[in-house]
Protein backbone atom coordinates (compact mmCIF):
# COMPACT_ATOMS: atom_id res chain seq x y z
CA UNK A 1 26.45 -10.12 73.75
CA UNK A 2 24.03 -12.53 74.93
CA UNK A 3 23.98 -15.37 77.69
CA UNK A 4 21.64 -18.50 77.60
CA UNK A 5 20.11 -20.31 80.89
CA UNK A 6 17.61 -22.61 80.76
CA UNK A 7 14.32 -20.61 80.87
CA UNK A 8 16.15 -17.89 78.01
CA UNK A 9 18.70 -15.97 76.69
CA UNK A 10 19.82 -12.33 77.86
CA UNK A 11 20.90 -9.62 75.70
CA UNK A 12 23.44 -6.88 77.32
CA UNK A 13 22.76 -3.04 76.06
CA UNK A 14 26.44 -1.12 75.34
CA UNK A 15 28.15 0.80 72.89
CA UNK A 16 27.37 -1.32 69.76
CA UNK A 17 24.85 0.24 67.38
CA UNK A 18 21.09 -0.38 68.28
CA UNK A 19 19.99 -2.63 64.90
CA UNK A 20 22.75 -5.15 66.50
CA UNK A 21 20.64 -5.87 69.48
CA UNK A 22 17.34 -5.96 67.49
CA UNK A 23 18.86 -8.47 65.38
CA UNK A 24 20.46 -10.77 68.51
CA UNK A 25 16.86 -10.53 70.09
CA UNK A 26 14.52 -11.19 66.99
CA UNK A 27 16.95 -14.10 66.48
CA UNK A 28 16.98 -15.45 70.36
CA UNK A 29 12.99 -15.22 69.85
CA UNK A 30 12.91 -16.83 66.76
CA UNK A 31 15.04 -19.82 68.13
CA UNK A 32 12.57 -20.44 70.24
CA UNK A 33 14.96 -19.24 73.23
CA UNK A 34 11.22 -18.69 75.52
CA UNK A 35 11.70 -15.51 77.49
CA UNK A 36 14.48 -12.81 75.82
CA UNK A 37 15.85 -10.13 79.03
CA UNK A 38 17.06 -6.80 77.92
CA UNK A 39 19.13 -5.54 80.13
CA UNK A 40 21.23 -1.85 80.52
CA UNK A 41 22.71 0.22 82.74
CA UNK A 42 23.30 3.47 83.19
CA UNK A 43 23.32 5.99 79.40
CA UNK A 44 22.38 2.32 77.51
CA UNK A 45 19.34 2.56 79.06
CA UNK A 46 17.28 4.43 76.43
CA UNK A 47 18.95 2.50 74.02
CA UNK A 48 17.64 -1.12 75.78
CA UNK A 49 14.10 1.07 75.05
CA UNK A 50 14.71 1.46 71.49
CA UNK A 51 16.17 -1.79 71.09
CA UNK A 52 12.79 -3.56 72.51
CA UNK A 53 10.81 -0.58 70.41
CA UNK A 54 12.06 -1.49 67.18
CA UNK A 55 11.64 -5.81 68.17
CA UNK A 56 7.92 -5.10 69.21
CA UNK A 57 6.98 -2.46 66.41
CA UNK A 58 8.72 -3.31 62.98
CA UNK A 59 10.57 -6.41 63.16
CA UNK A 60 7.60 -9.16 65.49
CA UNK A 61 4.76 -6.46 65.42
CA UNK A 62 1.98 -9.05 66.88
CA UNK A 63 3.86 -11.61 67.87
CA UNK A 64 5.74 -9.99 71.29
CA UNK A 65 4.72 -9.44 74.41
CA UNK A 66 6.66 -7.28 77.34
CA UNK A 67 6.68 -8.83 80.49
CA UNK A 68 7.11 -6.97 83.78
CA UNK A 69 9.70 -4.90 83.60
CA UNK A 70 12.54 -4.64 86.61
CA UNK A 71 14.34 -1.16 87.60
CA UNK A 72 17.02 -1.45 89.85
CA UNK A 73 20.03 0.70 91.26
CA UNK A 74 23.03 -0.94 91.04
CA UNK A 75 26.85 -0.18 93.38
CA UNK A 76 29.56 -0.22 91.04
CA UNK A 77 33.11 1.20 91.88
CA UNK A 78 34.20 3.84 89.09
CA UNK A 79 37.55 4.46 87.41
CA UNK A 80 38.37 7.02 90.72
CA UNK A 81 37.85 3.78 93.01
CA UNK A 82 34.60 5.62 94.70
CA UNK A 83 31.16 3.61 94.66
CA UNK A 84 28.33 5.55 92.06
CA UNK A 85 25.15 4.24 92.13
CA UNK A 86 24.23 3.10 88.84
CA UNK A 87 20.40 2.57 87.51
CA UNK A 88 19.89 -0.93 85.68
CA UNK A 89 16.61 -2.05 83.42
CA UNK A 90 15.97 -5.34 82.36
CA UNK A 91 12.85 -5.59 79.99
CA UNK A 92 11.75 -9.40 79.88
CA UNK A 93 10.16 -10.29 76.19
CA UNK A 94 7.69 -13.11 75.02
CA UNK A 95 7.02 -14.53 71.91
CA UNK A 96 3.16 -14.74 71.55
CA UNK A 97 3.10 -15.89 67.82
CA UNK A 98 4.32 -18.92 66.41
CA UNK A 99 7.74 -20.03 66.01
CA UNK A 100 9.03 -19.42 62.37
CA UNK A 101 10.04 -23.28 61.41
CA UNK A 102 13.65 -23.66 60.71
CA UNK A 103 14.43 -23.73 57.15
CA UNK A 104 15.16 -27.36 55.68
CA UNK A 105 18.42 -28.17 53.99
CA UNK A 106 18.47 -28.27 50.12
CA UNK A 107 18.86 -32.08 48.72
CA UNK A 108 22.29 -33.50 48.34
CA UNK A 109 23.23 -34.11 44.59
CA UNK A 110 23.29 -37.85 44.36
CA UNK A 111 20.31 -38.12 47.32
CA UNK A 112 17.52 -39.94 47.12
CA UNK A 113 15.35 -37.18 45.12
CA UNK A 114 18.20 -37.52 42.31
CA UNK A 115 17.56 -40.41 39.40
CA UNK A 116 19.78 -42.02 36.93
């Protein structure tokens, strides 16, 4: 799940498999969406790790930087309606390398490439 703002776009860690992410933060970096936040809390933590792993070493290798990353503790009220303390990450991520350009549409039969 991701949200945009204007500076970015923020992608949530949960129970989804961990190539999901990769691919909603290559493509939020590819857009050209500036700065991409990871963020996780609690077990989805490691994951948000591997998730920003995999971006940096196989899929942008080169073209990502981390920026500083935030750890947090967050108050949440659990299913027994007592507060837990919760620990949060959000990993900020740059593209350094160029943009990929966006793919252009193929003609329209009948368009001007198209003679009689």
């Amino acid at each position: 799940m991701t949200d945009s703002d204007s500076s970015g776009a923020m992608v949530y860690i949960g129970l989804k498999p961990t190539m999901t992410y990769v691919f909603q933060v290559v493509t939020q970096l590819n857009s050209g969406a500036g700065t991409v936040v990871v963020k996780a809390r609690g077990n989805a933590i490691g994951k948000a790790v591997d998730v920003v792993e995999v971006v940096r070493r196989r899929f942008l290798e080169g073209h990502v930087a981390i920026g500083g990353i935030v750890i947090d503790t967050e108050r949440l009220v659990n299913r027994d309606g007592r507060e837990a303390n919760v620990s949060s990450i959000a990993i900020p991520l740059n593209r350094t390398g160029p943009v990929p350009p966006t793919p252009a549409a193929p003609p329209r039969p009948g368009g001007p490439e198209a003679s009689p």
